[in-house]
C-alpha atoms as a PDB file:
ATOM      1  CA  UNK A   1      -9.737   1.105  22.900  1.00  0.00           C
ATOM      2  CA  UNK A   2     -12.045  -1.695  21.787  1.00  0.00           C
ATOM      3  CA  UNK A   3     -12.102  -2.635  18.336  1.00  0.00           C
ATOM      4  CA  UNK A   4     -16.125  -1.963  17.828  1.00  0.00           C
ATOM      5  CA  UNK A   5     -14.864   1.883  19.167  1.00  0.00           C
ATOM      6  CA  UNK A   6     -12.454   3.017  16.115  1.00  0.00           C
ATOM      7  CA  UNK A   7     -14.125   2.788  12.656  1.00  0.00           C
ATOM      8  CA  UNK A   8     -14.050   4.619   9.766  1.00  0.00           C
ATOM      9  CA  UNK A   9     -16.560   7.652   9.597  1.00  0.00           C
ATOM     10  CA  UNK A  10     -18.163   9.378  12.590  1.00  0.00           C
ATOM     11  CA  UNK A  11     -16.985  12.119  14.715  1.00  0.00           C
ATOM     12  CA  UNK A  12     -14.066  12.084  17.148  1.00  0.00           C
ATOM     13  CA  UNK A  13     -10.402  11.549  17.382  1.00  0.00           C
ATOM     14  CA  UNK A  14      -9.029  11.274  14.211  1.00  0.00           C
ATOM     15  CA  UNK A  15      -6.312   8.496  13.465  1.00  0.00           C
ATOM     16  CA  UNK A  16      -4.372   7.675  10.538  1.00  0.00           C
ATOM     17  CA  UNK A  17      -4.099   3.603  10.144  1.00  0.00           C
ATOM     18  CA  UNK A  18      -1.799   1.708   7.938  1.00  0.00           C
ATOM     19  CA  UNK A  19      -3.945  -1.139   7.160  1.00  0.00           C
ATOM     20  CA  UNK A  20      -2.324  -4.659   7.636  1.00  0.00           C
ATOM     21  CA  UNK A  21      -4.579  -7.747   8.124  1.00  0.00           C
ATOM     22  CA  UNK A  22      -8.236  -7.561   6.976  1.00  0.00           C
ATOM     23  CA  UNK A  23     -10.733 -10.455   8.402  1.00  0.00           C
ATOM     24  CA  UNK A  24     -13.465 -10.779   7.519  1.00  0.00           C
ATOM     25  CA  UNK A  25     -16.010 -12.640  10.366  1.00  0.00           C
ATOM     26  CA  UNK A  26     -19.183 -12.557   8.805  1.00  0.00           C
ATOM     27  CA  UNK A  27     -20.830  -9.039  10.638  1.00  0.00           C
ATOM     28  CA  UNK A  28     -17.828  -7.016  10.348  1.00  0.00           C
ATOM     29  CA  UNK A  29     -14.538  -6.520   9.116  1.00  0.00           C
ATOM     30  CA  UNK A  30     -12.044  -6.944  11.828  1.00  0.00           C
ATOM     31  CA  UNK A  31      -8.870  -4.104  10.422  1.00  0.00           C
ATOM     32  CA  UNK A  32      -5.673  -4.842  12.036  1.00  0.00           C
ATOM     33  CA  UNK A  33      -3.400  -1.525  11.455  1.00  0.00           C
ATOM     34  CA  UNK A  34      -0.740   0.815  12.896  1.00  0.00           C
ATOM     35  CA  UNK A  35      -1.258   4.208  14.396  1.00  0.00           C
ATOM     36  CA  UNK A  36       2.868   5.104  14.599  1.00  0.00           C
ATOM     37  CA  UNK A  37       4.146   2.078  16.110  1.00  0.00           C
ATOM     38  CA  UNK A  38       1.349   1.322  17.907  1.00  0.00           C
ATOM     39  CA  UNK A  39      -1.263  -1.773  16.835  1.00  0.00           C
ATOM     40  CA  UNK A  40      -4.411  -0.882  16.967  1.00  0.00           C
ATOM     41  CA  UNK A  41      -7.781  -2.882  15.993  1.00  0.00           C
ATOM     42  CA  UNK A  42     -11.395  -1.557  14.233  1.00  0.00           C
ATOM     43  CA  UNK A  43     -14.374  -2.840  12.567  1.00  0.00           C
ATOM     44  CA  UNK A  44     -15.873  -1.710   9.669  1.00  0.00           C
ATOM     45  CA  UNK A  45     -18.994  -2.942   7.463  1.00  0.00           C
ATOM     46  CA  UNK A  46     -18.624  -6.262   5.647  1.00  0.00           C
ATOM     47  CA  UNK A  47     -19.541  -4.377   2.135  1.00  0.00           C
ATOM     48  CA  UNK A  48     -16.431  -2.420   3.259  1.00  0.00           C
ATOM     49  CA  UNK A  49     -13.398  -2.634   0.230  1.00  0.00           C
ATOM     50  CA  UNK A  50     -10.178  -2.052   2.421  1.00  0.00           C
ATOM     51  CA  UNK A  51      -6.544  -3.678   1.246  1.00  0.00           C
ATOM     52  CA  UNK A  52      -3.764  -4.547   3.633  1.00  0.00           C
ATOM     53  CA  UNK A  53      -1.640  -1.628   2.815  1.00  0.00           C
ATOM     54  CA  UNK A  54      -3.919   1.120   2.531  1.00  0.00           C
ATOM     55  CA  UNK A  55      -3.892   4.024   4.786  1.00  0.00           C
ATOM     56  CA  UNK A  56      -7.749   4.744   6.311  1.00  0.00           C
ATOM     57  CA  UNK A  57      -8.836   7.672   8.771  1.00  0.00           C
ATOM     58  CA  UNK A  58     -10.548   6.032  11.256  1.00  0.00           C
ATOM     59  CA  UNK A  59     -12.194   7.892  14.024  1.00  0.00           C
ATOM     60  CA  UNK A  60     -13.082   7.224  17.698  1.00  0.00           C
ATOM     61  CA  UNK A  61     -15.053   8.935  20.452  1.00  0.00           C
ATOM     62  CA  UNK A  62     -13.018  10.686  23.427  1.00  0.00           C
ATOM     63  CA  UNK A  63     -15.720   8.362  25.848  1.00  0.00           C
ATOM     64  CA  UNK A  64     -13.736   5.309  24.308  1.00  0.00           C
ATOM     65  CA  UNK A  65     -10.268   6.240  24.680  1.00  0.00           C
ATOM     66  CA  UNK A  66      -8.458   4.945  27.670  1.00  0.00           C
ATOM     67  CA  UNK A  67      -5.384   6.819  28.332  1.00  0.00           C
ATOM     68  CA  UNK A  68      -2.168   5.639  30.364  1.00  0.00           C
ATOM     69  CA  UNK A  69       1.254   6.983  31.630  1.00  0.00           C
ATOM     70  CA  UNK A  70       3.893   5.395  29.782  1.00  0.00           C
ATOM     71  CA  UNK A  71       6.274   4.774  32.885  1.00  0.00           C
ATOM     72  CA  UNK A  72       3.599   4.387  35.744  1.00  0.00           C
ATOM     73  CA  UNK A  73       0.858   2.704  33.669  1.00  0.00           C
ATOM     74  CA  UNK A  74      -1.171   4.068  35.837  1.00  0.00           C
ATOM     75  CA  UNK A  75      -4.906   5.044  33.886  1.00  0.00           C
ATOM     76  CA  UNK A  76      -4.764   9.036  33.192  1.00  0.00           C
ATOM     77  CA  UNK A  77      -8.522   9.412  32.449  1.00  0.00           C
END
C-alpha cells in the first residue's frame, strides 16, 4: 500500500498504527508506524499534531490494498 493510500480519516479498512518516526516534508507528514509487526507508511496534513508513540486509526480503501500469500508471494487480489 502506498503511503498517500493510508491516512487518518476516510472510509475503509481500519488499522491501528503505533506511531514511530514523524517527517515532516513540507506538503505532508510522512508517519512511519507498525500495524502488528508489520511497517507500514501514511501521510497526513502538515497542520497534523501526531507524536512518535501515539497510537492513530488510520484508514485505507480496499482499491489500495495489495494482498499476497505469505509462502508463494504470489499477488492474491
Amino acid at each position: 500500500m502506498r503511503p498517500e493510500a493510508l491516512k487518518p480519516g476516510g472510509e475503509g479498512v481500519r488499522l491501528p498504527v503505533t506511531i514511530e518516526v514523524t517527517e515532516l516534508t513540507g506538503p505532508e507528514i510522512i508517519l512511519t508506524g507498525k500495524v502488528g509487526g508489520q511497517q507500514v507508511l501514511a501521510s497526513a496534513p502538515p497542520y497534523s499534531r501526531v507524536q512518535p508513540g501515539e497510537t492513530l486509526e488510520l484508514t485505507a480503501p480496499l482499491a489500495a490494498l495489495h494482498l499476497f500469500d505469505p509462502e508463494t508471494g504470489l499477488r492474491l487480489n
